[in-house]
PDB file of N, CA and C in Angstrom:
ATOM      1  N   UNK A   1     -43.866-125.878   0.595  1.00  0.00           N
ATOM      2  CA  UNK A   1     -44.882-125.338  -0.275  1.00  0.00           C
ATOM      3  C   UNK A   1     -45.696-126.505  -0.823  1.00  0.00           C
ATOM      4  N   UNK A   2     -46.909-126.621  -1.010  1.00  0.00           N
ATOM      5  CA  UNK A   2     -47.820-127.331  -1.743  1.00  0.00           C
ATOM      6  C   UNK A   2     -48.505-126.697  -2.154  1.00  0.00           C
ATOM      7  N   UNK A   3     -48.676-127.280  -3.829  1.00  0.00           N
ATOM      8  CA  UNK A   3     -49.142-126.846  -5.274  1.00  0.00           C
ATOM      9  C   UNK A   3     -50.691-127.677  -5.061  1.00  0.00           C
ATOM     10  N   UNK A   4     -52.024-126.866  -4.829  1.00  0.00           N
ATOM     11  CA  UNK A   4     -53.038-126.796  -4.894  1.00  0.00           C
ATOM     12  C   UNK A   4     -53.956-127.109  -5.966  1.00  0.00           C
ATOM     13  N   UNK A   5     -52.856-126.157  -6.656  1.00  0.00           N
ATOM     14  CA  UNK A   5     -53.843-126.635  -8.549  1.00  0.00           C
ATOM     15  C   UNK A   5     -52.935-126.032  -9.565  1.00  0.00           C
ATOM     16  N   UNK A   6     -52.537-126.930 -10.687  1.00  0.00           N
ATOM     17  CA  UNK A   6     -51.682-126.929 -11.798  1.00  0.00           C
ATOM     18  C   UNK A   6     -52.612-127.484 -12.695  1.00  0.00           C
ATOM     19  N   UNK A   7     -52.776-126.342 -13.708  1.00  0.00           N
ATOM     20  CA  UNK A   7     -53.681-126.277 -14.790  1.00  0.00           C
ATOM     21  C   UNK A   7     -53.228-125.692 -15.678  1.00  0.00           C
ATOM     22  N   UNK A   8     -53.237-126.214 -17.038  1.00  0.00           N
ATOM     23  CA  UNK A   8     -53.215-125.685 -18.619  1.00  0.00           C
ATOM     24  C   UNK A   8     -53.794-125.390 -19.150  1.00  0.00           C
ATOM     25  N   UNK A   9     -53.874-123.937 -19.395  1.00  0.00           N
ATOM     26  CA  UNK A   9     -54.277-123.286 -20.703  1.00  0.00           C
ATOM     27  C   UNK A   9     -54.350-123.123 -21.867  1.00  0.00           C
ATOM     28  N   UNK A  10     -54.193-123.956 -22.604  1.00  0.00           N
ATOM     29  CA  UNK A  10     -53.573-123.687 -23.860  1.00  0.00           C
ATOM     30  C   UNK A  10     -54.006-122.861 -24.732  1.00  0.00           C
ATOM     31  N   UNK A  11     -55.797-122.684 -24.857  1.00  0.00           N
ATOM     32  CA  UNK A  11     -55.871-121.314 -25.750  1.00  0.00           C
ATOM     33  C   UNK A  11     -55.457-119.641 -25.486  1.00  0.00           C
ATOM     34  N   UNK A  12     -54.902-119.780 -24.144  1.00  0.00           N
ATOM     35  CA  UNK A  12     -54.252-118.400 -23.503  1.00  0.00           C
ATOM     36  C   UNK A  12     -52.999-118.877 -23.377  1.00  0.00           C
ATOM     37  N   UNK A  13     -52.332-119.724 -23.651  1.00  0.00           N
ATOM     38  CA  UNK A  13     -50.838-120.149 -23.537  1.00  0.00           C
ATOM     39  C   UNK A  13     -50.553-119.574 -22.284  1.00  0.00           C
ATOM     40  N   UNK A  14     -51.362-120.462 -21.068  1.00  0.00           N
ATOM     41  CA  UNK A  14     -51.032-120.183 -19.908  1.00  0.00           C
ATOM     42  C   UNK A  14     -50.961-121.096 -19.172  1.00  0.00           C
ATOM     43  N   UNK A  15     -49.959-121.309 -17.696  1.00  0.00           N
ATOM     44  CA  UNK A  15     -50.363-122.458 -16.915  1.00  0.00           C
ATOM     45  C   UNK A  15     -50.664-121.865 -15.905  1.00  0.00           C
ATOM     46  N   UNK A  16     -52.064-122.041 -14.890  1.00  0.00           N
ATOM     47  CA  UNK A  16     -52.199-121.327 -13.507  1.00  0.00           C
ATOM     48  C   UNK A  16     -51.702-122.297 -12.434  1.00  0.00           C
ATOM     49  N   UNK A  17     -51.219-121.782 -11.653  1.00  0.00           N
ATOM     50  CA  UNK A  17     -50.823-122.492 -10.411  1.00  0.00           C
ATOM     51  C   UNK A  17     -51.432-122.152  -9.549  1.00  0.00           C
ATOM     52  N   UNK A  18     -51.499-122.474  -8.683  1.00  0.00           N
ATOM     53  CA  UNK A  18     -51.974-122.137  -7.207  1.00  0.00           C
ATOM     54  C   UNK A  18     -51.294-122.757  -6.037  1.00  0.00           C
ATOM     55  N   UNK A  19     -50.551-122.273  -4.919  1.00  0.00           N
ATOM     56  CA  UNK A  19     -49.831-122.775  -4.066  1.00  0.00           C
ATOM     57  C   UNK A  19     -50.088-121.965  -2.462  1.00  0.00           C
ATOM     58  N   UNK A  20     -49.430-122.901  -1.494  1.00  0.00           N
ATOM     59  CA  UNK A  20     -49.443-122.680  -0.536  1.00  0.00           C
ATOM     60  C   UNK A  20     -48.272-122.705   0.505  1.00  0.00           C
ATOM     61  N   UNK A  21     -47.787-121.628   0.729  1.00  0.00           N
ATOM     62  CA  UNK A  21     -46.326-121.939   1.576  1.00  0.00           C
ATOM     63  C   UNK A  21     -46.562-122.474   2.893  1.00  0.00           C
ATOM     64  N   UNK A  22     -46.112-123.333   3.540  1.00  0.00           N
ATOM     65  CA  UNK A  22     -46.486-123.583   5.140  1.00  0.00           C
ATOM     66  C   UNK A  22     -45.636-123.079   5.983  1.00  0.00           C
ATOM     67  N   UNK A  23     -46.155-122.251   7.135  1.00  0.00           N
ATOM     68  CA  UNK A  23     -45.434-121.886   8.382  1.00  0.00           C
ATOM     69  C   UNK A  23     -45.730-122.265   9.102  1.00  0.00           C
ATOM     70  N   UNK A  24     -45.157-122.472  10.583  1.00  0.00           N
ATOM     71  CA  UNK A  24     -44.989-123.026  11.403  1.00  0.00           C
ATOM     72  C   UNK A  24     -45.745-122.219  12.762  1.00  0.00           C
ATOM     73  N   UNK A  25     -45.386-121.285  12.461  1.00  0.00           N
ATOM     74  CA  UNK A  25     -46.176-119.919  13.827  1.00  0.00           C
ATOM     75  C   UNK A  25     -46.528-119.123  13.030  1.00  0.00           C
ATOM     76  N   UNK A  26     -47.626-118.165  13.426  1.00  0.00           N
ATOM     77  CA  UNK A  26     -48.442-117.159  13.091  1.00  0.00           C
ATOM     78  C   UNK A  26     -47.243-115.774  12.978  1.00  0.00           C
ATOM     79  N   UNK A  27     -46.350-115.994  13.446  1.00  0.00           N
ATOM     80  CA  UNK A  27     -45.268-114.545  13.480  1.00  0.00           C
ATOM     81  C   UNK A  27     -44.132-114.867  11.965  1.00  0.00           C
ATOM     82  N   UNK A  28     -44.071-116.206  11.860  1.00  0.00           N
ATOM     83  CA  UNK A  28     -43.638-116.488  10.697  1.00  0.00           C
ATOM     84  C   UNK A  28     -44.251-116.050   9.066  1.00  0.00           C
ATOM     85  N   UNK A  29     -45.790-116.417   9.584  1.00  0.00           N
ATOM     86  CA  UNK A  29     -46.698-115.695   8.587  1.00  0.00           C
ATOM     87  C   UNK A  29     -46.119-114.420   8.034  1.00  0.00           C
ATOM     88  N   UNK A  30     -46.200-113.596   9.254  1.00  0.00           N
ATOM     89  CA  UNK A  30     -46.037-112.173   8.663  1.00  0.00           C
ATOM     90  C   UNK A  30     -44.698-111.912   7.981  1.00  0.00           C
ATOM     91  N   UNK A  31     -43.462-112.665   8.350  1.00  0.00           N
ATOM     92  CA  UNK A  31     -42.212-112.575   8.040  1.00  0.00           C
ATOM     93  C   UNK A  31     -42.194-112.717   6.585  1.00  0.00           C
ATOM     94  N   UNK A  32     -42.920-113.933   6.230  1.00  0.00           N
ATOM     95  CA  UNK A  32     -43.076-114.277   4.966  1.00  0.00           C
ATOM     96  C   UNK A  32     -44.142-112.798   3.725  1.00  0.00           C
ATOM     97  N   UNK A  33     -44.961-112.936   4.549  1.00  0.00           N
ATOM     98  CA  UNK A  33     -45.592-111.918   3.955  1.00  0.00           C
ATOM     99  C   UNK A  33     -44.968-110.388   3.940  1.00  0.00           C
ATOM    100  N   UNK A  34     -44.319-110.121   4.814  1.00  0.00           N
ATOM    101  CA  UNK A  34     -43.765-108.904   4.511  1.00  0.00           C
ATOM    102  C   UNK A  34     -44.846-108.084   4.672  1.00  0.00           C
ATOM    103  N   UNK A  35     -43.886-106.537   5.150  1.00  0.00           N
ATOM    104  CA  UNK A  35     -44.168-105.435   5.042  1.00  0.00           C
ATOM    105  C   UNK A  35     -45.468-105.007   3.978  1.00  0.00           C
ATOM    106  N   UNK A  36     -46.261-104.796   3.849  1.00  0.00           N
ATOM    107  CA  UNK A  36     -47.552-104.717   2.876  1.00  0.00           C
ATOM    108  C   UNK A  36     -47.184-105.853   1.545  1.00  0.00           C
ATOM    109  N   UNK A  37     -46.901-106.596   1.814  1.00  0.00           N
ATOM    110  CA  UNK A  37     -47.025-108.280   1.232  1.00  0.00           C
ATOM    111  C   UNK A  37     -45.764-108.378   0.154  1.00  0.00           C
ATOM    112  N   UNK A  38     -44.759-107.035   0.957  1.00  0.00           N
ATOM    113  CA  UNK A  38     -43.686-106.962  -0.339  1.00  0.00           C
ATOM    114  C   UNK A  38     -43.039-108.407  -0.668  1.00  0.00           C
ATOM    115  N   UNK A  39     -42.680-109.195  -0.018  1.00  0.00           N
ATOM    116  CA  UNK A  39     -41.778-109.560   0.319  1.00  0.00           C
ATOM    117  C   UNK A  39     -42.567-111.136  -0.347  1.00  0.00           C
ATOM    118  N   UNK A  40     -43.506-111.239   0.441  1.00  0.00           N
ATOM    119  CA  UNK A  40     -44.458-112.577  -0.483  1.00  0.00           C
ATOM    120  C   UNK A  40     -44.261-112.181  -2.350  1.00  0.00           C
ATOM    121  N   UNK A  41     -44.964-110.908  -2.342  1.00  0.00           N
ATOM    122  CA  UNK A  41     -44.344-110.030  -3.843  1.00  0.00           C
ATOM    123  C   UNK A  41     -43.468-110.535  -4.601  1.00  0.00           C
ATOM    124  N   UNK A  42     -42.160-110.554  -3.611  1.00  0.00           N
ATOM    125  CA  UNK A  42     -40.948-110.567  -4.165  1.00  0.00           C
ATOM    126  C   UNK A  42     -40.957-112.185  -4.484  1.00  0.00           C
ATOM    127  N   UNK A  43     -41.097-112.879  -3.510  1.00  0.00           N
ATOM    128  CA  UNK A  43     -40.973-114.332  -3.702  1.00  0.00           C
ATOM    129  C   UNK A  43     -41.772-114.984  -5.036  1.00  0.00           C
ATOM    130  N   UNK A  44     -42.982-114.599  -5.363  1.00  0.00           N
ATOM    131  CA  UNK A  44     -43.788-114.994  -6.086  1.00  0.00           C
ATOM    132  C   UNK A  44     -43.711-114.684  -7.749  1.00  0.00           C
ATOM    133  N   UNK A  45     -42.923-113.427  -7.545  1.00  0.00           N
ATOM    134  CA  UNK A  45     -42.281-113.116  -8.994  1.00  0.00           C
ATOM    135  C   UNK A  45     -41.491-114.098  -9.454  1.00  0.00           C
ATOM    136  N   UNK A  46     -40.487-113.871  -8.302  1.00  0.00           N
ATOM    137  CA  UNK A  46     -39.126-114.792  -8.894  1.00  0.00           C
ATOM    138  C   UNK A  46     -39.896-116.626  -8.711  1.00  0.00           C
ATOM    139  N   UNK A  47     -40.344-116.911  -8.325  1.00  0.00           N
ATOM    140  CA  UNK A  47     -41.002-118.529  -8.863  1.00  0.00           C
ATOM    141  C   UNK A  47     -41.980-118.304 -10.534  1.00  0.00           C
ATOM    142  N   UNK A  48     -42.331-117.306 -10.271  1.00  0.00           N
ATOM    143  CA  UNK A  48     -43.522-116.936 -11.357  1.00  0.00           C
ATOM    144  C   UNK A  48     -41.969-117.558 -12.792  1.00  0.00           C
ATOM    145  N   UNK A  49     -40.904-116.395 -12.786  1.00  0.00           N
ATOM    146  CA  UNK A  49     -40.450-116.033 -13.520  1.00  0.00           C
ATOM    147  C   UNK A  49     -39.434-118.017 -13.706  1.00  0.00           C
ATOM    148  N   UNK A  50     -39.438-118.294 -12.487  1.00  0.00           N
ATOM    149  CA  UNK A  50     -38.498-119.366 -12.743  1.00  0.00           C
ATOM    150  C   UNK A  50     -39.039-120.774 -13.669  1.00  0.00           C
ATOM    151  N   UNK A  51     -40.492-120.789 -13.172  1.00  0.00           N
ATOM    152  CA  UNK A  51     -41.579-121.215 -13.773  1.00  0.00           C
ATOM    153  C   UNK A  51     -41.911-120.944 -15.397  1.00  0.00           C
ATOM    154  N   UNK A  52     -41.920-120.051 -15.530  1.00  0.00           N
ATOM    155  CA  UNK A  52     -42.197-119.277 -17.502  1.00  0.00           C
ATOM    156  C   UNK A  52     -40.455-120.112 -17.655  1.00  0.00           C
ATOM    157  N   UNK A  53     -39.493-120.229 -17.111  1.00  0.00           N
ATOM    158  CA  UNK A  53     -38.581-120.392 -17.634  1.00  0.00           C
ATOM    159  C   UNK A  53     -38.471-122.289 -18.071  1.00  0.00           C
ATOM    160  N   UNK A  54     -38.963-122.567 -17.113  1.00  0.00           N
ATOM    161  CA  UNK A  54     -39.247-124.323 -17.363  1.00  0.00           C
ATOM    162  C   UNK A  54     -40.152-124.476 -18.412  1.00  0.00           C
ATOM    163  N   UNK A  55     -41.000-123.737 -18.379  1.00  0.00           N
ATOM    164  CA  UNK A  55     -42.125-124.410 -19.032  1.00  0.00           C
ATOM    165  C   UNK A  55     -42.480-124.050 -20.484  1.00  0.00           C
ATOM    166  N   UNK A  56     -41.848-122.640 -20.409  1.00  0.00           N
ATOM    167  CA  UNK A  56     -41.964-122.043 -21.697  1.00  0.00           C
ATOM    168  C   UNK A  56     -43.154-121.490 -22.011  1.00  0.00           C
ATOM    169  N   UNK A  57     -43.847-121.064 -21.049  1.00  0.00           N
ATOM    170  CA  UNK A  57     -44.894-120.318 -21.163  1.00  0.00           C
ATOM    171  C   UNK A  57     -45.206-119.528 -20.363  1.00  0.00           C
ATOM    172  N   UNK A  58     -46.118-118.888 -20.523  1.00  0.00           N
ATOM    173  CA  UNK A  58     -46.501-117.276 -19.184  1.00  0.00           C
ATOM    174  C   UNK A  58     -47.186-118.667 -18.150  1.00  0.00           C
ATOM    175  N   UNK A  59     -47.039-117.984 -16.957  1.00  0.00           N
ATOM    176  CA  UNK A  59     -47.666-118.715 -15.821  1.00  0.00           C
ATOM    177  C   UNK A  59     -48.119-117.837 -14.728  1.00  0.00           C
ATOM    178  N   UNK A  60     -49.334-117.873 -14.156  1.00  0.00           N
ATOM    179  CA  UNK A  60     -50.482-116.848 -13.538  1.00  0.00           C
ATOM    180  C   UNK A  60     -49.958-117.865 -12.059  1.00  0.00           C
ATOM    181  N   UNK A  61     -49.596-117.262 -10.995  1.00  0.00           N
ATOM    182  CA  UNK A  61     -49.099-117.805  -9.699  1.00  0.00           C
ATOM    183  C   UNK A  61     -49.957-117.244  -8.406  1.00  0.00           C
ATOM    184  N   UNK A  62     -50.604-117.937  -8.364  1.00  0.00           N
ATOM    185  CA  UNK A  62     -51.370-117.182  -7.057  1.00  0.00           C
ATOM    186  C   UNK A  62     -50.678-118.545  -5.239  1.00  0.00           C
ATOM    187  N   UNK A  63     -49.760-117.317  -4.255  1.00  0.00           N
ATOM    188  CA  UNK A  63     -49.675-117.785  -3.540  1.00  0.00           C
ATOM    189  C   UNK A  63     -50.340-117.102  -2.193  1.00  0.00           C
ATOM    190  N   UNK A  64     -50.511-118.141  -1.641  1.00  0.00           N
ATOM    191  CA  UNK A  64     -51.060-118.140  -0.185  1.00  0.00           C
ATOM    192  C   UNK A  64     -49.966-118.441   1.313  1.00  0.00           C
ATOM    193  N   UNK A  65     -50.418-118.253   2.235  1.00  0.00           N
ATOM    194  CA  UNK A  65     -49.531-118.379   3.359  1.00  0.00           C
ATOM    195  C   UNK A  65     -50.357-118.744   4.310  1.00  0.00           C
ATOM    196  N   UNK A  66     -50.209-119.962   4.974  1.00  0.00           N
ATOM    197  CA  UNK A  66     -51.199-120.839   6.103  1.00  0.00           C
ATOM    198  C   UNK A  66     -50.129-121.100   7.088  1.00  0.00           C
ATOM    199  N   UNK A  67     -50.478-121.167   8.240  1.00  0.00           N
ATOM    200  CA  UNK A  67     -49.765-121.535   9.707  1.00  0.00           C
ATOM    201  C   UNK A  67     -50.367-122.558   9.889  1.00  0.00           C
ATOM    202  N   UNK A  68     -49.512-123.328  10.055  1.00  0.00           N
ATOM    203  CA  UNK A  68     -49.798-125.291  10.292  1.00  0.00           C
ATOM    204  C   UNK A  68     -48.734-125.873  11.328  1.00  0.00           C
ATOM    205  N   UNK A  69     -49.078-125.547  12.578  1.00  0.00           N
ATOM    206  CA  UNK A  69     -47.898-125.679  13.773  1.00  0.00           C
ATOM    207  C   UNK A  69     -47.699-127.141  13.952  1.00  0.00           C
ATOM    208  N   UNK A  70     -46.475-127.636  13.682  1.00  0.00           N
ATOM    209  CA  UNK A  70     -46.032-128.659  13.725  1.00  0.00           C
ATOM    210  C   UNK A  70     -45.804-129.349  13.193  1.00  0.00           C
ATOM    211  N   UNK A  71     -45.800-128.658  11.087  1.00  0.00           N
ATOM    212  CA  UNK A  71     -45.848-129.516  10.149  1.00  0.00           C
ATOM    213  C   UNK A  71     -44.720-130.016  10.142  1.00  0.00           C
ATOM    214  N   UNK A  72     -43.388-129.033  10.272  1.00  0.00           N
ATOM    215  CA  UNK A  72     -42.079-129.731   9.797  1.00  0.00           C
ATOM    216  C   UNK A  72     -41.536-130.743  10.686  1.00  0.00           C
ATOM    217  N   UNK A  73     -42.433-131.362  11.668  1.00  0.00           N
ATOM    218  CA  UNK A  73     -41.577-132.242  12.335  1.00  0.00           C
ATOM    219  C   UNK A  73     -42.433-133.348  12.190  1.00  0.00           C
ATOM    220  N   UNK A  74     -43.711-133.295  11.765  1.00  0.00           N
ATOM    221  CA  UNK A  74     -44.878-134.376  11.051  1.00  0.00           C
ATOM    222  C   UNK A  74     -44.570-135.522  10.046  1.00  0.00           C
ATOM    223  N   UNK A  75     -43.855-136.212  10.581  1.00  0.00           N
ATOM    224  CA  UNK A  75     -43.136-137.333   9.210  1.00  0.00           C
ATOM    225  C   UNK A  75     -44.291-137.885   8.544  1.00  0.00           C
ATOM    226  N   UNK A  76     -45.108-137.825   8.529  1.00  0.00           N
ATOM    227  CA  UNK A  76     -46.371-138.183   7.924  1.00  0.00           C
ATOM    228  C   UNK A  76     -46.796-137.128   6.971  1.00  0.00           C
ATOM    229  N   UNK A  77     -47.033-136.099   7.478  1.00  0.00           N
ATOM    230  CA  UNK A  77     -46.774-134.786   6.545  1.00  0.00           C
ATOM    231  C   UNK A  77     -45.626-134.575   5.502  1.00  0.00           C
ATOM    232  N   UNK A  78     -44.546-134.705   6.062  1.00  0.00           N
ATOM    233  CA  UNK A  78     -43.168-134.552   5.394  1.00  0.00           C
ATOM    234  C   UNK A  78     -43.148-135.108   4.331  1.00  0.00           C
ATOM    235  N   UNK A  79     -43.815-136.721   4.283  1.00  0.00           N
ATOM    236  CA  UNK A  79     -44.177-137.588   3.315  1.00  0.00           C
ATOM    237  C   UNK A  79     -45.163-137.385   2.113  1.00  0.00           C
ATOM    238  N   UNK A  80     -46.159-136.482   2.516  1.00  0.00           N
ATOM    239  CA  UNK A  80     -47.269-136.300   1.818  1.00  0.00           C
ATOM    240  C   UNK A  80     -46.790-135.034   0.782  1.00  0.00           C
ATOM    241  N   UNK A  81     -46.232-134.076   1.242  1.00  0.00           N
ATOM    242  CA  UNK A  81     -45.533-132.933   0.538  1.00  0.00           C
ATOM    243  C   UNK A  81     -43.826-133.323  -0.326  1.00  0.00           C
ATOM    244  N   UNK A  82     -43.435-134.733   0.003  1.00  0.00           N
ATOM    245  CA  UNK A  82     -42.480-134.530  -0.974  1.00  0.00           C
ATOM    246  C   UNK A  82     -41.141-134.761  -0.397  1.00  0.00           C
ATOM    247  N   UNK A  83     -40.892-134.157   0.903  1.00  0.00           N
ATOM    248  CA  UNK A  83     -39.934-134.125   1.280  1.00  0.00           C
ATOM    249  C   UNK A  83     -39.532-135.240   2.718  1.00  0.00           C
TER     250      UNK A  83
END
């Protein structure tokens, strides 16, 4: 995942995020996304919620899902994201 934009609110006691999960194939996409996007849904709550829990504040989570074939074996990439 890479975090796009992390921003504070403070007169709405909010932090927005914005992120991006990476997949690997276009069939992965959909896996992630789920059935009418339940499943992205599901994922995005529970970070939403894990997030308000660090930070101590409401946090607005908008995620995305991009196919980037060949990232996880990209040690150059691997590097740039963290891991």
């Amino acid at each position: 995942m890479r975090v796009e934009e992390f921003r504070a609110q403070p007169e709405r006691n909010l932090l927005v995020v914005h992120a991006t999960i990476l997949v690997d194939r276009p069939n992965h996409k959909g896996i992630v996304i789920g059935a009418r996007g339940a499943r992205l849904g599901e994922i995005g709550r529970r970070a939403r919620l894990e997030l308000e829990a660090v930070f101590g504040t409401k946090v607005f989570l908008e995620l995305f899902v991009r196919v980037e074939p060949g990232w996880a074996k990209d040690p150059r990439r691997l590097e740039e994201l963290g891991l």
